[in-house]
Protein backbone atom coordinates (compact mmCIF):
# COMPACT_ATOMS: atom_id res chain seq x y z
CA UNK A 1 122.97 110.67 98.61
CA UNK A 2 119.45 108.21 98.59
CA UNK A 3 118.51 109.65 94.98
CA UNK A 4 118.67 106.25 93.04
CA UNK A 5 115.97 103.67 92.60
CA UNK A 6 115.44 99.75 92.08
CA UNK A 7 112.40 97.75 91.09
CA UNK A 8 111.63 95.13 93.52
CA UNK A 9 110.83 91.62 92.10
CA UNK A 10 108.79 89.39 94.05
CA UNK A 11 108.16 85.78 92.48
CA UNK A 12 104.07 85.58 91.89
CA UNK A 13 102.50 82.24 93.17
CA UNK A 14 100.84 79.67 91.04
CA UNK A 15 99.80 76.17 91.20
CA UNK A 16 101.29 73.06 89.91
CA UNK A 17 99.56 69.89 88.57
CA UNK A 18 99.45 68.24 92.05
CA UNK A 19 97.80 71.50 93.36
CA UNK A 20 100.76 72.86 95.35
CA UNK A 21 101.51 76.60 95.14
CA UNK A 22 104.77 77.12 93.62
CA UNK A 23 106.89 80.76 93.13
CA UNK A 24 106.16 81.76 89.26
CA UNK A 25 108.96 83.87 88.10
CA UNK A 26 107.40 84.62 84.97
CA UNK A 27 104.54 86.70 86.23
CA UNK A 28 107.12 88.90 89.18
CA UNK A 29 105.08 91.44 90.87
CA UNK A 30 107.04 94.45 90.41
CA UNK A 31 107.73 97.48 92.80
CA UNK A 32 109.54 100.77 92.79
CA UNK A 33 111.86 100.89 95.58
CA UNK A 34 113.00 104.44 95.88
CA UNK A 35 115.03 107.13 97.98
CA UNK A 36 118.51 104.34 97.92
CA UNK A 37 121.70 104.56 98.07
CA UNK A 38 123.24 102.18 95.80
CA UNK A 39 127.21 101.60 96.14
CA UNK A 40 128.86 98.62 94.25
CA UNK A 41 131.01 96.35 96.25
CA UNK A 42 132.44 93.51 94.08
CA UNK A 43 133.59 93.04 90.77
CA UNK A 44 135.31 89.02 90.04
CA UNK A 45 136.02 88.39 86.36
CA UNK A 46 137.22 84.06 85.94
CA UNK A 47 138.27 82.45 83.36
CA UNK A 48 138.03 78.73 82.39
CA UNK A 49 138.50 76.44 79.66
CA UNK A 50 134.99 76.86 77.75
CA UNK A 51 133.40 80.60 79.39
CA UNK A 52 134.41 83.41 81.72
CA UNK A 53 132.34 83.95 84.59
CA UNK A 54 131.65 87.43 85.82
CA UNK A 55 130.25 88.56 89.48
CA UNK A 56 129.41 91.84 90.24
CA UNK A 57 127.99 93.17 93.53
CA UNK A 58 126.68 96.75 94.89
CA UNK A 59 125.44 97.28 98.66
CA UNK A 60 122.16 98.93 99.13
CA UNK A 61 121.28 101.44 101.52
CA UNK A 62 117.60 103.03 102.19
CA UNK A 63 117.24 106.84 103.31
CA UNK A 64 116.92 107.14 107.25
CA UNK A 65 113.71 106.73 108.37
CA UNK A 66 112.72 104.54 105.79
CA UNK A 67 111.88 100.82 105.32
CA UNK A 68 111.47 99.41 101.98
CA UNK A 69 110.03 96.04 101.70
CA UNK A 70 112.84 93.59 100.49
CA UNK A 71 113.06 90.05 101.56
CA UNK A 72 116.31 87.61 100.68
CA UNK A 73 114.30 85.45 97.66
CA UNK A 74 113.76 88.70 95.84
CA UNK A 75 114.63 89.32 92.85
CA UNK A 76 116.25 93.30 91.96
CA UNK A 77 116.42 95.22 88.58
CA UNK A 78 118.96 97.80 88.42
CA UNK A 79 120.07 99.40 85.93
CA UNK A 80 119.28 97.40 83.16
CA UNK A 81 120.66 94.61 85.45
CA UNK A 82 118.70 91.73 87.08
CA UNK A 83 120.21 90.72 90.53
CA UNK A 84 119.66 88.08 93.11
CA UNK A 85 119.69 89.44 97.01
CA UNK A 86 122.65 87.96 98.83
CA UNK A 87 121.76 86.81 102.82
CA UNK A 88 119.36 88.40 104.61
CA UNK A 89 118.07 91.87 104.96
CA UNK A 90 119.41 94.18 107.50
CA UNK A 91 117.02 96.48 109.18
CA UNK A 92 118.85 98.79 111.51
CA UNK A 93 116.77 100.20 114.24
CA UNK A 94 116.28 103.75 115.41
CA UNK A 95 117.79 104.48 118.83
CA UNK A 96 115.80 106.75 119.81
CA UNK A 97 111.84 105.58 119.11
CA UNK A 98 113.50 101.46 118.66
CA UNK A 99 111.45 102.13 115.32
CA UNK A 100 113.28 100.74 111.64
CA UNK A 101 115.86 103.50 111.15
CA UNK A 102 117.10 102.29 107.91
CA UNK A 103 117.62 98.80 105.62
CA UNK A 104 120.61 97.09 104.00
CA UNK A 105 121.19 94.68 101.83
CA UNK A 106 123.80 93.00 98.95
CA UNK A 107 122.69 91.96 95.59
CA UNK A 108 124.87 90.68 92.64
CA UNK A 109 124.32 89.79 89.11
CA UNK A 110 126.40 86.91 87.60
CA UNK A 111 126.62 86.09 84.36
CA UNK A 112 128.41 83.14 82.37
């Protein structure tokens, strides 16, 4: 059931011309996030005057016992998809040693 995989994309830092660090999405440090579950959840098609907008969403699951590192301004690449995390990551704790028992989190990709 946790045999799929996504690759993590974390927004590098760089600095701007009045020497503040910034998020550089153009440099992403990249990470293999494997041993997932990865369901989808949501699929919205909408139609305007000019473009139709399409959502589509899948909820994440790690394996037991494990505790991937994901944070909410991440960025996720799945297949052949690049998604934004929705809210903030769940991290379920074990109730027996109060450890991280497993993580969860929603991602969608819109386009339009």
């Amino acid at each position: 059931m946790f045999d799929q995989s996504v690759t993590r994309l974390r927004a590098g830092v760089t600095t701007d011309r009045g020497g503040n660090e910034v998020k550089d999405w153009a440099h992403p440090i990249r990470e293999l996030i494997r041993d997932l579950s990865v369901q989808p959840t949501v699929q919205d098609e909408s139609t305007g005057d000019d473009r139709t907008t399409v959502v589509t969403g899948w909820h994440v699951l790690s394996a037991p016992g494990t505790a991937p590192d994901i944070r909410a301004d991440d960025r996720i690449e799945y297949d052949g998809l690049t998604c934004e995390v929705i809210g903030e990551i769940a991290r379920w704790s074990d109730p027996v040693d109060g450890g991280v028992h497993h993580v969860e989190w929603t991602m969608r990709r819109a386009t339009g």
